[in-house]
Protein backbone atom coordinates (compact mmCIF):
# COMPACT_ATOMS: atom_id res chain seq x y z
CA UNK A 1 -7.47 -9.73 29.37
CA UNK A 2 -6.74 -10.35 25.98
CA UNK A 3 -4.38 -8.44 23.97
CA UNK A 4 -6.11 -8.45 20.76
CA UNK A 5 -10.09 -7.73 21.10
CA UNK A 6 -12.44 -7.18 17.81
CA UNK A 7 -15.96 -6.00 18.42
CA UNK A 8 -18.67 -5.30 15.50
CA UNK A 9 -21.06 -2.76 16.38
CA UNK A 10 -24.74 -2.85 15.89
CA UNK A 11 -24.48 0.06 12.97
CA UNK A 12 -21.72 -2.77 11.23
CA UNK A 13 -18.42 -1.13 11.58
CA UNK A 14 -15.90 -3.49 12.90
CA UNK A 15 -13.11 -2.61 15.65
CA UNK A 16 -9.77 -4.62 16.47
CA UNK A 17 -7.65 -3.38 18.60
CA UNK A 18 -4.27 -4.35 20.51
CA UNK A 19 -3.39 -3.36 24.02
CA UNK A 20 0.27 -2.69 24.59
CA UNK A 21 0.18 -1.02 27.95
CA UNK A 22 3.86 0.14 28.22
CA UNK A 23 3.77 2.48 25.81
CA UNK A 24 2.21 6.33 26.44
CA UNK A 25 0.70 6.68 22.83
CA UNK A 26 -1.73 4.64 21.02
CA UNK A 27 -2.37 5.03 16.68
CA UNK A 28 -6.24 4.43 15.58
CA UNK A 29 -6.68 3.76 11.89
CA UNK A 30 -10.33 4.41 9.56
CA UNK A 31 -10.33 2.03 6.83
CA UNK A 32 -12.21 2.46 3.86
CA UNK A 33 -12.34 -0.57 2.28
CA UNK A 34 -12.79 0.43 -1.27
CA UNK A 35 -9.74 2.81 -3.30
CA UNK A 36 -9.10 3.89 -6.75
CA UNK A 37 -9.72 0.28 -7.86
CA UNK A 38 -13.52 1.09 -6.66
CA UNK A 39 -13.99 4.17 -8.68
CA UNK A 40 -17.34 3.99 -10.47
CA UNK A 41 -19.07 6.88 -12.07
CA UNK A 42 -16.46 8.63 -11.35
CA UNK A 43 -13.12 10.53 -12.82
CA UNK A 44 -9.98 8.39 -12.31
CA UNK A 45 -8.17 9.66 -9.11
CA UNK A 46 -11.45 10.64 -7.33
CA UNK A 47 -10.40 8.49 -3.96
CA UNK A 48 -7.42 10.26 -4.25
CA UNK A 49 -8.87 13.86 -4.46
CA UNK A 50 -11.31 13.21 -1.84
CA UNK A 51 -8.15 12.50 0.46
CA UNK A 52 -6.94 15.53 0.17
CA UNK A 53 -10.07 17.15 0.68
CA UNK A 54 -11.30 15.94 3.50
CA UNK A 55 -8.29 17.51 5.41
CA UNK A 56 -9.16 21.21 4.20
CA UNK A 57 -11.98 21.61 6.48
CA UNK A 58 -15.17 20.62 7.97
CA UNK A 59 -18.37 21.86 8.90
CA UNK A 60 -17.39 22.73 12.02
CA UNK A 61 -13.44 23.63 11.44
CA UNK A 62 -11.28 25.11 9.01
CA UNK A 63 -8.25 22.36 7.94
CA UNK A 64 -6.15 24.55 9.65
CA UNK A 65 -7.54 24.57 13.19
CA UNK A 66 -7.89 20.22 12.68
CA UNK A 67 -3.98 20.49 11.86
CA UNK A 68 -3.19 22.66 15.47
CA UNK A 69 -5.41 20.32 17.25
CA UNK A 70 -3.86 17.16 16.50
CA UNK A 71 -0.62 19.19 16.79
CA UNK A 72 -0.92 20.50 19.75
CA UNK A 73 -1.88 18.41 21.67
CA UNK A 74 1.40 15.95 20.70
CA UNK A 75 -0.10 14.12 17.83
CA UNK A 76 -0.05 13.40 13.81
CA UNK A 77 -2.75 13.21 11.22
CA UNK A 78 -2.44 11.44 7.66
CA UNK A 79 -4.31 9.31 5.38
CA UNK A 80 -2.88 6.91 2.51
CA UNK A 81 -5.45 6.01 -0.81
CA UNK A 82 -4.23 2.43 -1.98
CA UNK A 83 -5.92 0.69 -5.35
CA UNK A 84 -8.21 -1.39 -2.67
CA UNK A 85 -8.64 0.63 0.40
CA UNK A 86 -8.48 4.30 1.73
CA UNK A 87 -6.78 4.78 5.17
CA UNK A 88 -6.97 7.87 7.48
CA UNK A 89 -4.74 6.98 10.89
CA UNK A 90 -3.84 9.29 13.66
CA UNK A 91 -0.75 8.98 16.22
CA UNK A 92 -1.36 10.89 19.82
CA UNK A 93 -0.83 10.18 23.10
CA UNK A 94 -2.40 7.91 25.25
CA UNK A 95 -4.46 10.61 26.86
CA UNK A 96 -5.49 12.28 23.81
CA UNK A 97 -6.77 9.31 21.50
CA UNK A 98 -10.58 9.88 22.17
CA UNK A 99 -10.11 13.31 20.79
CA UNK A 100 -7.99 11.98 17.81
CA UNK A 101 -11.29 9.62 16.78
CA UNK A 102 -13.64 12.34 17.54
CA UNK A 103 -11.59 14.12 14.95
CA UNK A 104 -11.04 10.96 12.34
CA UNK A 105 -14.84 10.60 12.71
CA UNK A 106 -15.37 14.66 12.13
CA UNK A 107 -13.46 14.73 8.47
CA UNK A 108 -15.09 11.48 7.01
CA UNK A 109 -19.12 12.46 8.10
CA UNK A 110 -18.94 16.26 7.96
CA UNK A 111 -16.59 16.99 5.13
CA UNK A 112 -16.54 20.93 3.98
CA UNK A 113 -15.98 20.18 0.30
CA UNK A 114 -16.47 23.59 -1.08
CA UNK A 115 -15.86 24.11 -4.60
CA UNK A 116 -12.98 26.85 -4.02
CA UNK A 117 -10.77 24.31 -2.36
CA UNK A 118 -11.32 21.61 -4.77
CA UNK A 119 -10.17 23.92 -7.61
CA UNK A 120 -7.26 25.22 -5.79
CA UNK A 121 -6.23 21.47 -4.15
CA UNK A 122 -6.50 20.20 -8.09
CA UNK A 123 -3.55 22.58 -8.60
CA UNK A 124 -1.89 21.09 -6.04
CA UNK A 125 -2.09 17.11 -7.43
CA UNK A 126 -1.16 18.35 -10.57
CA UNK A 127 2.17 19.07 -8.81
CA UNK A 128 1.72 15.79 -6.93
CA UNK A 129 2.01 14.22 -9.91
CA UNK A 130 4.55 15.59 -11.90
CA UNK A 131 6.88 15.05 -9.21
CA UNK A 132 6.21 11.52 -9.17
CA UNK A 133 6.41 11.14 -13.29
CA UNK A 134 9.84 13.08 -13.19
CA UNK A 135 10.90 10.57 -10.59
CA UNK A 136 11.81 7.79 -12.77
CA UNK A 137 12.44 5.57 -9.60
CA UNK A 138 8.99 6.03 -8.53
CA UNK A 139 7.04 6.51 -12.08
CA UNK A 140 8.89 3.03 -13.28
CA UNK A 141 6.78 0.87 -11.29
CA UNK A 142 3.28 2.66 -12.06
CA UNK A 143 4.75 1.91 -15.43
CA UNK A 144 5.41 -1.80 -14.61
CA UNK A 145 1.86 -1.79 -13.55
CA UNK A 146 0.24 -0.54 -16.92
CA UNK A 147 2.58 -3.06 -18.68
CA UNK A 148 1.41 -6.01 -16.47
CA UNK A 149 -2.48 -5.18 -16.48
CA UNK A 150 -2.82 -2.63 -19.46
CA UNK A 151 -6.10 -0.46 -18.78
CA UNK A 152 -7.78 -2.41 -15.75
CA UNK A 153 -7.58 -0.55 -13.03
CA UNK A 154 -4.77 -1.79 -11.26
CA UNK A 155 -3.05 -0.86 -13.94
CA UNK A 156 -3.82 3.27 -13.78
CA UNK A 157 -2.11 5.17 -10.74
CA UNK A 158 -4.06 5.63 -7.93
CA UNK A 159 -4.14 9.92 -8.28
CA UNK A 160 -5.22 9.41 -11.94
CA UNK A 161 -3.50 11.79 -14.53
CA UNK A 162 -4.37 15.15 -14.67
CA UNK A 163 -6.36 15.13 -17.45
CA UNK A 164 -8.84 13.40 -14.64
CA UNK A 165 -8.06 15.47 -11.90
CA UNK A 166 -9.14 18.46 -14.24
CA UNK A 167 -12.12 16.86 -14.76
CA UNK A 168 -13.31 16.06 -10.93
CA UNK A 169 -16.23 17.84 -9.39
CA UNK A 170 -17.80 18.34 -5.97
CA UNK A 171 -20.34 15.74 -7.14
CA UNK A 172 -17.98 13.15 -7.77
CA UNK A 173 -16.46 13.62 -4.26
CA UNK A 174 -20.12 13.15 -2.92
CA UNK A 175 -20.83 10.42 -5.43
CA UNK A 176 -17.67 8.50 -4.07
CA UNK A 177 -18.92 9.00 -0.18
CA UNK A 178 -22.09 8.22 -0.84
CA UNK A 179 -21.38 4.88 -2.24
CA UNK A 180 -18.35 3.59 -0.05
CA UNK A 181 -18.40 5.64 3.36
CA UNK A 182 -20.38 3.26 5.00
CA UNK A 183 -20.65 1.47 7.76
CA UNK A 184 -20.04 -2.09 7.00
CA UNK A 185 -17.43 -0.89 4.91
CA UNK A 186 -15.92 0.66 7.31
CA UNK A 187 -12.95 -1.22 9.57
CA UNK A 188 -10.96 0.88 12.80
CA UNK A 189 -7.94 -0.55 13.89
CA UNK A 190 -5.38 0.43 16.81
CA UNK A 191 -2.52 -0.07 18.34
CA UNK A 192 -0.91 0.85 21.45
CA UNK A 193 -1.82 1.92 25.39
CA UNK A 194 -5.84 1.69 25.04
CA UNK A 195 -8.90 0.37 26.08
CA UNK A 196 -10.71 -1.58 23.80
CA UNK A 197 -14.85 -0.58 25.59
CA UNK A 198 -13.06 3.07 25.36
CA UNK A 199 -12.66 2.71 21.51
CA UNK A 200 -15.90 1.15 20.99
CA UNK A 201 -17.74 3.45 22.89
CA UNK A 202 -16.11 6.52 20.97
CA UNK A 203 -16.31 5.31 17.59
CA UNK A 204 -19.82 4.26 18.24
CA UNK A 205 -20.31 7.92 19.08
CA UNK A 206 -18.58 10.18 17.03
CA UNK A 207 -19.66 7.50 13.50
CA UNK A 208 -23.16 7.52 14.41
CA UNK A 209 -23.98 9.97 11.90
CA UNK A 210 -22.48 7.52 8.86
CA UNK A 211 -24.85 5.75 6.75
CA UNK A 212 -25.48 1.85 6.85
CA UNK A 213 -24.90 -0.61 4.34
CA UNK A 214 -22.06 -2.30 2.80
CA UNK A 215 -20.60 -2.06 -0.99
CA UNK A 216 -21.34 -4.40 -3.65
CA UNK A 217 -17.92 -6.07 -4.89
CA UNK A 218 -17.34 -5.52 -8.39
CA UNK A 219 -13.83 -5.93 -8.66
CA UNK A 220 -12.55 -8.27 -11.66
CA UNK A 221 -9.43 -10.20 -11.47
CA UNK A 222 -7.08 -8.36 -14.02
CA UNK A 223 -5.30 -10.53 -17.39
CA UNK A 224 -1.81 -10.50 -16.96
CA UNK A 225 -0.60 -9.02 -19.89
CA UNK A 226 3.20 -9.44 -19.73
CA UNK A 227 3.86 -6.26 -22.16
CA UNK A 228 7.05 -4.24 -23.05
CA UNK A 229 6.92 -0.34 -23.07
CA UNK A 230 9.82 1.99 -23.31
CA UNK A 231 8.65 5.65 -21.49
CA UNK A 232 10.75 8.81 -22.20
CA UNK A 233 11.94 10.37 -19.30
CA UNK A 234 15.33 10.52 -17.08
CA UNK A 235 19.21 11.40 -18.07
CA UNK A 236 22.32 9.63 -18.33
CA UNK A 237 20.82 6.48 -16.31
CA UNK A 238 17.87 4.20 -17.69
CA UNK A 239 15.72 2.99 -15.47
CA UNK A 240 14.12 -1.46 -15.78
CA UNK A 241 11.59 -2.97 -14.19
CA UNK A 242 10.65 -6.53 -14.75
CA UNK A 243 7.46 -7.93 -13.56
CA UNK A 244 6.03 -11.70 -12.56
CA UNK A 245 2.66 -12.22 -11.89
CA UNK A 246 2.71 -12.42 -7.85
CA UNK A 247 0.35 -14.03 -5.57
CA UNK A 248 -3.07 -12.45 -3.84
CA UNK A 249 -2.94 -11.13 -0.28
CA UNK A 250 -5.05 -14.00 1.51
CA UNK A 251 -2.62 -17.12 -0.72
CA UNK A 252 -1.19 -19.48 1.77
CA UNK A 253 2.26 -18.76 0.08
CA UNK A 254 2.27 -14.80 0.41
CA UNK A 255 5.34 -15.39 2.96
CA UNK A 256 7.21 -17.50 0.68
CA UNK A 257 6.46 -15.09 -2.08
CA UNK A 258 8.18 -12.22 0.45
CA UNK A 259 10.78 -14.75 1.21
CA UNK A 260 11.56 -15.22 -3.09
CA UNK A 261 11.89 -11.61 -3.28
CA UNK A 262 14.18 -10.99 -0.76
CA UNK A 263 16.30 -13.76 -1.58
CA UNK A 264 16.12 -11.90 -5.44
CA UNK A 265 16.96 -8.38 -4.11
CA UNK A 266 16.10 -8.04 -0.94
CA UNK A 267 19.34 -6.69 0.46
CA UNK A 268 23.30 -6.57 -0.15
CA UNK A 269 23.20 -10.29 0.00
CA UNK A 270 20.41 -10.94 -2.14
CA UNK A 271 21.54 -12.48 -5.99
CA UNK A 272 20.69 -9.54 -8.36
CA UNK A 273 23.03 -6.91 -5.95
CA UNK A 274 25.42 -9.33 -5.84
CA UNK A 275 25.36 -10.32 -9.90
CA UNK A 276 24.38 -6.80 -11.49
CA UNK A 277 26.01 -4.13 -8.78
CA UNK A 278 29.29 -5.92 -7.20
CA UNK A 279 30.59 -8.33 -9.71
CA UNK A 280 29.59 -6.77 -12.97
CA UNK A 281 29.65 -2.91 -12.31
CA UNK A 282 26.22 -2.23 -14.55
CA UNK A 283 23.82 -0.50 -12.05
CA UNK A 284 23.89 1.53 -8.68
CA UNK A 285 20.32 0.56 -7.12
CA UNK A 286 19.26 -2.93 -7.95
CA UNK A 287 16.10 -4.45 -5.89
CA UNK A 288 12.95 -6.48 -5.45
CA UNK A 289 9.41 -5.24 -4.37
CA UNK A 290 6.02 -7.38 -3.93
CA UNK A 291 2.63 -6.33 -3.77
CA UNK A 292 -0.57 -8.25 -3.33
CA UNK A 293 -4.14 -7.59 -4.00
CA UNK A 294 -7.53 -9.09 -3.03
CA UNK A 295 -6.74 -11.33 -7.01
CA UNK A 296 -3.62 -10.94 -7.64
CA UNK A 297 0.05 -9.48 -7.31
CA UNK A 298 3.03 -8.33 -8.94
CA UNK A 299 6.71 -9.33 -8.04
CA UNK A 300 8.64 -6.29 -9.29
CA UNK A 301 12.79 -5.97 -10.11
CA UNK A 302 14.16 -2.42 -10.43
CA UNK A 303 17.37 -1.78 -11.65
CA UNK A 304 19.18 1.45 -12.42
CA UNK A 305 21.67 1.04 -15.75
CA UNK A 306 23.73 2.85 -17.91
CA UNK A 307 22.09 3.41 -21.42
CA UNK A 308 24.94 1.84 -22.91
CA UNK A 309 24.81 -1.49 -20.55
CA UNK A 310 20.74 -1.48 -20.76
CA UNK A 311 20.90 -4.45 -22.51
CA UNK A 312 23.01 -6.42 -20.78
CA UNK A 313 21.67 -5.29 -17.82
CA UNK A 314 18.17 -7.25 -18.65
CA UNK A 315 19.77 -10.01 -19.64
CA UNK A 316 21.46 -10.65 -16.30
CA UNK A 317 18.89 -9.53 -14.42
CA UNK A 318 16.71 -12.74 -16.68
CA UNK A 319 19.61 -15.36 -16.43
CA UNK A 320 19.65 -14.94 -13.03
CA UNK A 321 15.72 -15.32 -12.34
CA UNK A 322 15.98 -18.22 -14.54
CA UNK A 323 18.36 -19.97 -12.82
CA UNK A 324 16.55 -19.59 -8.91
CA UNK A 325 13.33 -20.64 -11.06
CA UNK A 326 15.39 -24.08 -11.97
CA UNK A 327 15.89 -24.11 -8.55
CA UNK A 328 19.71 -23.12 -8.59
CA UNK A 329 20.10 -21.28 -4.79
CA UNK A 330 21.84 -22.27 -2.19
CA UNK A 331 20.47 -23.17 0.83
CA UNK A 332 22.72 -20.49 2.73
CA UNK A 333 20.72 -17.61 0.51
CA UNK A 334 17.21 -18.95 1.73
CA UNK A 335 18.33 -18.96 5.35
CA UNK A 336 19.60 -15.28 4.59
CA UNK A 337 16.60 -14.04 3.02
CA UNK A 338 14.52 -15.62 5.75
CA UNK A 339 16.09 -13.94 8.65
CA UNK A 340 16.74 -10.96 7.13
CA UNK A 341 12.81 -10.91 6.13
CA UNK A 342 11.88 -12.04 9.61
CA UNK A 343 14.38 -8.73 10.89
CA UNK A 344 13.08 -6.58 8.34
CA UNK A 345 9.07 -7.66 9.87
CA UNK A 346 10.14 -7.30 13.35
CA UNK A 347 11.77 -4.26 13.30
CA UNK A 348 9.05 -2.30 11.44
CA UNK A 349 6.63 -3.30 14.05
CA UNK A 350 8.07 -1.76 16.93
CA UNK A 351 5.86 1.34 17.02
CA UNK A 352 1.78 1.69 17.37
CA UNK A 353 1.14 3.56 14.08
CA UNK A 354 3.07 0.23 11.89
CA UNK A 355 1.56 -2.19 14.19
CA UNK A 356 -2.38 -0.77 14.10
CA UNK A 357 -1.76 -0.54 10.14
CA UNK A 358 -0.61 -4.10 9.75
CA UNK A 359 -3.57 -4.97 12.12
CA UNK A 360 -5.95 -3.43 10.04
CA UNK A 361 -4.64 -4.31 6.97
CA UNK A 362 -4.88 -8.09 7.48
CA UNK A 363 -8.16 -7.78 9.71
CA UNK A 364 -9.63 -6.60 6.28
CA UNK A 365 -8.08 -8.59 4.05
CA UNK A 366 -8.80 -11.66 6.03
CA UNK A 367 -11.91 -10.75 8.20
CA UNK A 368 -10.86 -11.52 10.93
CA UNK A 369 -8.02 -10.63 13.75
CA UNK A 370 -4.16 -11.93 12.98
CA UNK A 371 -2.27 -12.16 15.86
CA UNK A 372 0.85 -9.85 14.53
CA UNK A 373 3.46 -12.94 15.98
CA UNK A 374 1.63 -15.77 14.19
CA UNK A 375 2.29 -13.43 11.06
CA UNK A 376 6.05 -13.63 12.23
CA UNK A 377 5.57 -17.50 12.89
CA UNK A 378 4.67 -17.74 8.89
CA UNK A 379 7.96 -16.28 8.08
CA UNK A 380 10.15 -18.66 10.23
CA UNK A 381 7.83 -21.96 9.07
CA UNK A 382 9.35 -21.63 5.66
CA UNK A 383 11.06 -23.85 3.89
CA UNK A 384 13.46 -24.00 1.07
CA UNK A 385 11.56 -26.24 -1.11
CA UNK A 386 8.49 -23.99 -0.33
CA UNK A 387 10.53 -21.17 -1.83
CA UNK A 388 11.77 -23.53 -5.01
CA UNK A 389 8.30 -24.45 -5.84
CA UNK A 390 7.21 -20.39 -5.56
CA UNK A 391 10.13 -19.78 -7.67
CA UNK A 392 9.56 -22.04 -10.04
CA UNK A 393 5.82 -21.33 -9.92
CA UNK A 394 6.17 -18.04 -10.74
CA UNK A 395 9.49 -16.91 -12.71
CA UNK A 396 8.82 -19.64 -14.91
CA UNK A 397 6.50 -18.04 -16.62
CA UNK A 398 6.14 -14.72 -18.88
CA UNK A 399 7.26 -11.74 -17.90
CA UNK A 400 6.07 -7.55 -17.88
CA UNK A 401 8.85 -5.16 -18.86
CA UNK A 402 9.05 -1.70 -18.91
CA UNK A 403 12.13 1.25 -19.49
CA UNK A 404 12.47 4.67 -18.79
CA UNK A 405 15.45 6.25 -20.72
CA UNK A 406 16.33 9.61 -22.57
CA UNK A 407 16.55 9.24 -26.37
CA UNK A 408 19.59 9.26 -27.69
């Protein structure tokens, strides 16, 4: 039998699945393959509310007797609202996954929504995010974001500001269901000690009360704006980010991209910890981060600085992206990057829940299954020129700057 199966059901809603019969659990993931980037009609962060809501009760249960359920019986409920995709996953074991899809399938098609919980969950996203804005290490790269695409979407945080939240309603909740909760825009992915006819079977069950149809794209590829914004906010530290326009999800160099970035500040090795933290002294935390959309992407550097070496800080974070954009790395720091990406990929993959996400993920970004070793295989076909044409691609070009610091 094969290890990775996908089946599309009659009603649209696709399944992949991969059997890894040594293990005694098994993770099962709901996409929703529209986020905050989908909002229409809408208040900002209405993907985001409708997370939380859908965990405070159903039809059927209170929140609270979903939470001792899962519990109970050994397992874990979440969800995660990206700008592209909405993603409720459960963890249980083996024995208990058709009642952790029964229960996945219970939240999304008879959701409580009552207007008492909505007003008292609002209070608790305000809190949501005023932790993250007081977090500068957090808040910098939403910041990055609105610096790099301005007032598109991806530029706005996913949980909106509260301004939005305080506007929400039940009806926008229902609004948002009614136009992306369905089936043929709806993906299931899992990972671990399963059957794949099981799966089908249940989610063919417990989903048949969710409407057909698919969702209209009507996504537009956001203008990189490359802007420069200093934000008020943190103490004796200031807090950079410097952005490059990255690549999309489904480019053919999205591992060479990953490969760049490590080699930038991927590690202890990488050339910006090396130049900015251990032979100049200016920052503590110095390091890359990538993300990639169904359009576009953004390669991100973070640096924590002194106020007084801000400055100087940028420009050696610049100097040094200018010189692996001419091409100036050795090959010893691409073979570095490369295995320690390659590490990094393996390691995270070595439980159900990462490996039915990353199945998922790519399943729906792709449409079809990806074997999760031919994604390793990408990393170690890599070469350095592949990497010196990325760099040279990409940090040759204008840049997206942003700085969080107290006024002195």
């Amino acid at each position: 039998m094969d290890r990775y199966t996908e089946t599309r059901l009659q009603n649209g809603i696709r399944i992949v699945t991969e059997k890894i019969p040594h293990l005694d659990s098994a993770t099962v993931c709901v996409w929703i393959m529209s986020g905050a980037r989908d909002e229409r009609d809408v208040p900002a962060g209405t993907a985001h509310m409708l997370e939380h809501m859908l965990f405070r009760g159903t039809k059927k249960r209170s929140g609270e007797e979903i939470n001792k359920l899962i519990e109970g019986t050994g397992g874990e409920m979440n969800a995660i609202t990206g700008s592209e995709y909405m993603c409720f996953y459960a963890g249980t074991l083996k024995e208990n996954l058709e009642m952790a899809i029964s229960l996945l399938a219970e939240i999304l098609t008879e959701p409580l929504l009552s207007e008492e919980i909505l007003e008292r969950e609002k209070h608790v996203v305000f809190e949501e995010i005023r932790l993250h804005e007081e977090n500068p290490e957090k808040f910098i790269f939403d910041a990055l974001r609105m610096c790099s695409w301005g007032e598109h979407e991806l530029g706005k945080v996913e949980t909106g500001k509260i301004e939005d939240v305080k506007r929400q309603r039940i009806e926008d909740l229902k609004t948002y269901i009614s136009q992306h909760f369905l089936t043929e825009n709806l993906l299931i992915s899992a990972s671990g000690n399963l059957e794949h006819e099981k799966i089908a079977g249940w989610v063919e069950k417990y989903f048949a009360a969710l409407p057909g149809g698919n969702v209209k794209n009507m996504r537009k590829k956001p203008e990189f704006l490359g802007m420069e914004h200093e934000f008020h906010g943190g103490e004796a530290q200031a807090h950079i980010a410097i952005g490059f326009e990255g690549l999309n999800f489904s480019h053919p160099d999205l591992f060479t991209l990953k490969i760049l970035s490590v080699l930038l500040g991927g590690g202890t090795s990488s050339r910006l910890y090396r130049t900015i933290r251990e032979k100049e002294g200016l920052g503590y935390a110095v390091f890359t981060h990538s993300q990639s959309y169904e359009d576009t992407g953004l390669l991100g550097i973070y640096a924590g600085i002194a106020r007084g070496n801000l400055g100087r800080g940028k420009q050696r974070i610049l100097e040094e992206v200018h010189r692996v954009a001419e091409g100036d790395f050795s090959e010893d720091e691409f073979r570095t990057a490369r295995s320690m990406l390659d590490g990094l990929f393996t390691r995270k993959l070595e439980t159900s829940e990462s490996r039915a996400f990353v199945l998922g993920e790519y399943a729906m970004r792709t449409g079809k299954i990806v074997p999760l070793e031919e994604l390793r295989n990408r990393i170690g076909i890599v070469k350095f020129e592949d990497v010196a044409r990325i760099a040279r691609k990409l940090l040759d070009a204008r840049y997206s700057c942003a700085v969080i610091r107290n006024r002195e």
